[in-house]
Protein backbone atom coordinates (compact mmCIF):
# COMPACT_ATOMS: atom_id res chain seq x y z
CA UNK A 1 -6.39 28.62 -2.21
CA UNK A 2 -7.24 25.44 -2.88
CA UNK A 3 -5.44 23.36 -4.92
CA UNK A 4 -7.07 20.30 -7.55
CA UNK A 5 -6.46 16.85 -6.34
CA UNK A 6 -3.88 14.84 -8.71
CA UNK A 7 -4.78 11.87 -10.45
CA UNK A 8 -3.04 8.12 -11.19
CA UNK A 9 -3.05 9.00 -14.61
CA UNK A 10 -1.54 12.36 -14.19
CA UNK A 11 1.00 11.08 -12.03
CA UNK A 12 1.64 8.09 -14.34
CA UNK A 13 1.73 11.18 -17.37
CA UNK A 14 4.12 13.19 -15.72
CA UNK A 15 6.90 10.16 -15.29
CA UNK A 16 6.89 10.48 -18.55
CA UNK A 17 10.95 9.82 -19.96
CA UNK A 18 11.17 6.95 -16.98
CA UNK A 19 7.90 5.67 -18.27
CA UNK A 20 10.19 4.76 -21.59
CA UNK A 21 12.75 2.97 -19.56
CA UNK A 22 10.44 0.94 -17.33
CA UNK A 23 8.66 -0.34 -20.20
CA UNK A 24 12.06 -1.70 -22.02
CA UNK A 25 12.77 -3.37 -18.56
CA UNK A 26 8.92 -4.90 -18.10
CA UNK A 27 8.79 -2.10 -15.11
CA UNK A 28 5.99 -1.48 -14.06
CA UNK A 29 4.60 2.15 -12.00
CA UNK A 30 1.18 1.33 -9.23
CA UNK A 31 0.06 4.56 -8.38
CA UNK A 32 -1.72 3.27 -5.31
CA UNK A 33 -3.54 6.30 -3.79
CA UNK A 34 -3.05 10.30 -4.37
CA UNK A 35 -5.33 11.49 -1.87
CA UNK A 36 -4.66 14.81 0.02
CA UNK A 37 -1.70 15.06 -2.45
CA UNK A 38 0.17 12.33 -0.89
CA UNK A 39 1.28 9.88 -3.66
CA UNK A 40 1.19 6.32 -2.28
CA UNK A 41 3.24 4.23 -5.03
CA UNK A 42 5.13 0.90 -5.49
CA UNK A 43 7.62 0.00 -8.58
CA UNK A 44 6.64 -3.35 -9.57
CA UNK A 45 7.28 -6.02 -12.20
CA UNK A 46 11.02 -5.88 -13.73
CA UNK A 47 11.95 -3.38 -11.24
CA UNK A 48 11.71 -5.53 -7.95
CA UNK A 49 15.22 -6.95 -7.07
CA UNK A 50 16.93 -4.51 -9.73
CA UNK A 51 19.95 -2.45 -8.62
CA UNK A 52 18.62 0.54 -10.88
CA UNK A 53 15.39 1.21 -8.89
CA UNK A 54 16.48 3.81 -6.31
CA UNK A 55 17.71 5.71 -8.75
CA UNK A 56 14.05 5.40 -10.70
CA UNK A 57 12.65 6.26 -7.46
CA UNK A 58 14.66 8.79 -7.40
CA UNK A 59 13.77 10.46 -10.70
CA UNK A 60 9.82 9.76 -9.92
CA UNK A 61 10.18 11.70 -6.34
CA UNK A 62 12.13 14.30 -7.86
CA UNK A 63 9.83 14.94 -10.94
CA UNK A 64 6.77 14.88 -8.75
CA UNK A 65 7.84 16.88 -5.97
CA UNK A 66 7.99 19.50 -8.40
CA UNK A 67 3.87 19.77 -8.74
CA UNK A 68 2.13 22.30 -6.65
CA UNK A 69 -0.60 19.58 -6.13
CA UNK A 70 2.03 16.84 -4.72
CA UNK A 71 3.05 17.08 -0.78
CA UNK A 72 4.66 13.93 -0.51
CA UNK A 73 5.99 10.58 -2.70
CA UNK A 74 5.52 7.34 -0.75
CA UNK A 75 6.96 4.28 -1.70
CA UNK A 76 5.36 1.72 0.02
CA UNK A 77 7.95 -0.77 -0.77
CA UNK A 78 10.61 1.11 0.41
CA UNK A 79 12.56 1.83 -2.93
CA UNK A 80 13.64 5.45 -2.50
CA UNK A 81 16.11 4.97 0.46
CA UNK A 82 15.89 7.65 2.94
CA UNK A 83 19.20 9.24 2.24
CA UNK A 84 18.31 9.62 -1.21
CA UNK A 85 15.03 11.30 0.00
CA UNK A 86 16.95 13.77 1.83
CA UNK A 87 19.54 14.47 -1.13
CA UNK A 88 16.32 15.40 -3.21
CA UNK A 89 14.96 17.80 -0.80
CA UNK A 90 18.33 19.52 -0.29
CA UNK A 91 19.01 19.73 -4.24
CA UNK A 92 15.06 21.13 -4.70
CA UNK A 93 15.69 23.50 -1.54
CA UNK A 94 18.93 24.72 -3.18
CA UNK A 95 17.21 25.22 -6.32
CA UNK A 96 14.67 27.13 -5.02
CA UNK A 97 17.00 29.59 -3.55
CA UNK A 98 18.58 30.13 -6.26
CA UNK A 99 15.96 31.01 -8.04
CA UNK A 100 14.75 33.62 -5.91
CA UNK A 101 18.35 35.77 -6.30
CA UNK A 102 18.31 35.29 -9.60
């Protein structure tokens, strides 16, 4: 089963809510390469140097990671710290568990 490659713009449509919040903060999202469902990206603009942008990264790899057609988020600039990463995957894991005794 093959799965259809994701696009920038769906990946930019799918941030939706944090799409809001970046644009009141002149954030900007550069969705630099989806190929093989690998999501290359970089938070750029208002977010560089801001205290708030692991947690955006945060909500972005979290929101993503939920598509069948995503394997991975990259940020290329290094603003999803790896513990918060690993945080993410735990909470998803747990989630998924519990969805299967419910």
């Amino acid at each position: 089963m093959s799965e259809m490659p994701i696009t920038a713009e769906e990946v930019l449509a799918e941030i939706g809510p944090v799409q809001e919040i970046l644009d009141a903060h002149d954030g900007v999202v550069n969705v630099i390469d989806t190929e093989g469902g690998i999501i290359m990206m970089a938070l750029e603009g208002g977010c560089v140097g801001c205290s708030s942008t692991p947690m955006t990264a945060m909500q972005i790899y979290y929101s993503l990671k939920k598509l069948d057609e995503v394997q991975d988020v990259v940020f290329v600039n290094g603003e999803l710290p790896e513990f918060m990463r690993q945080f993410i995957d735990q909470k998803m894991a747990d989630e998924d568990t519990q969805g299967e005794i419910v």
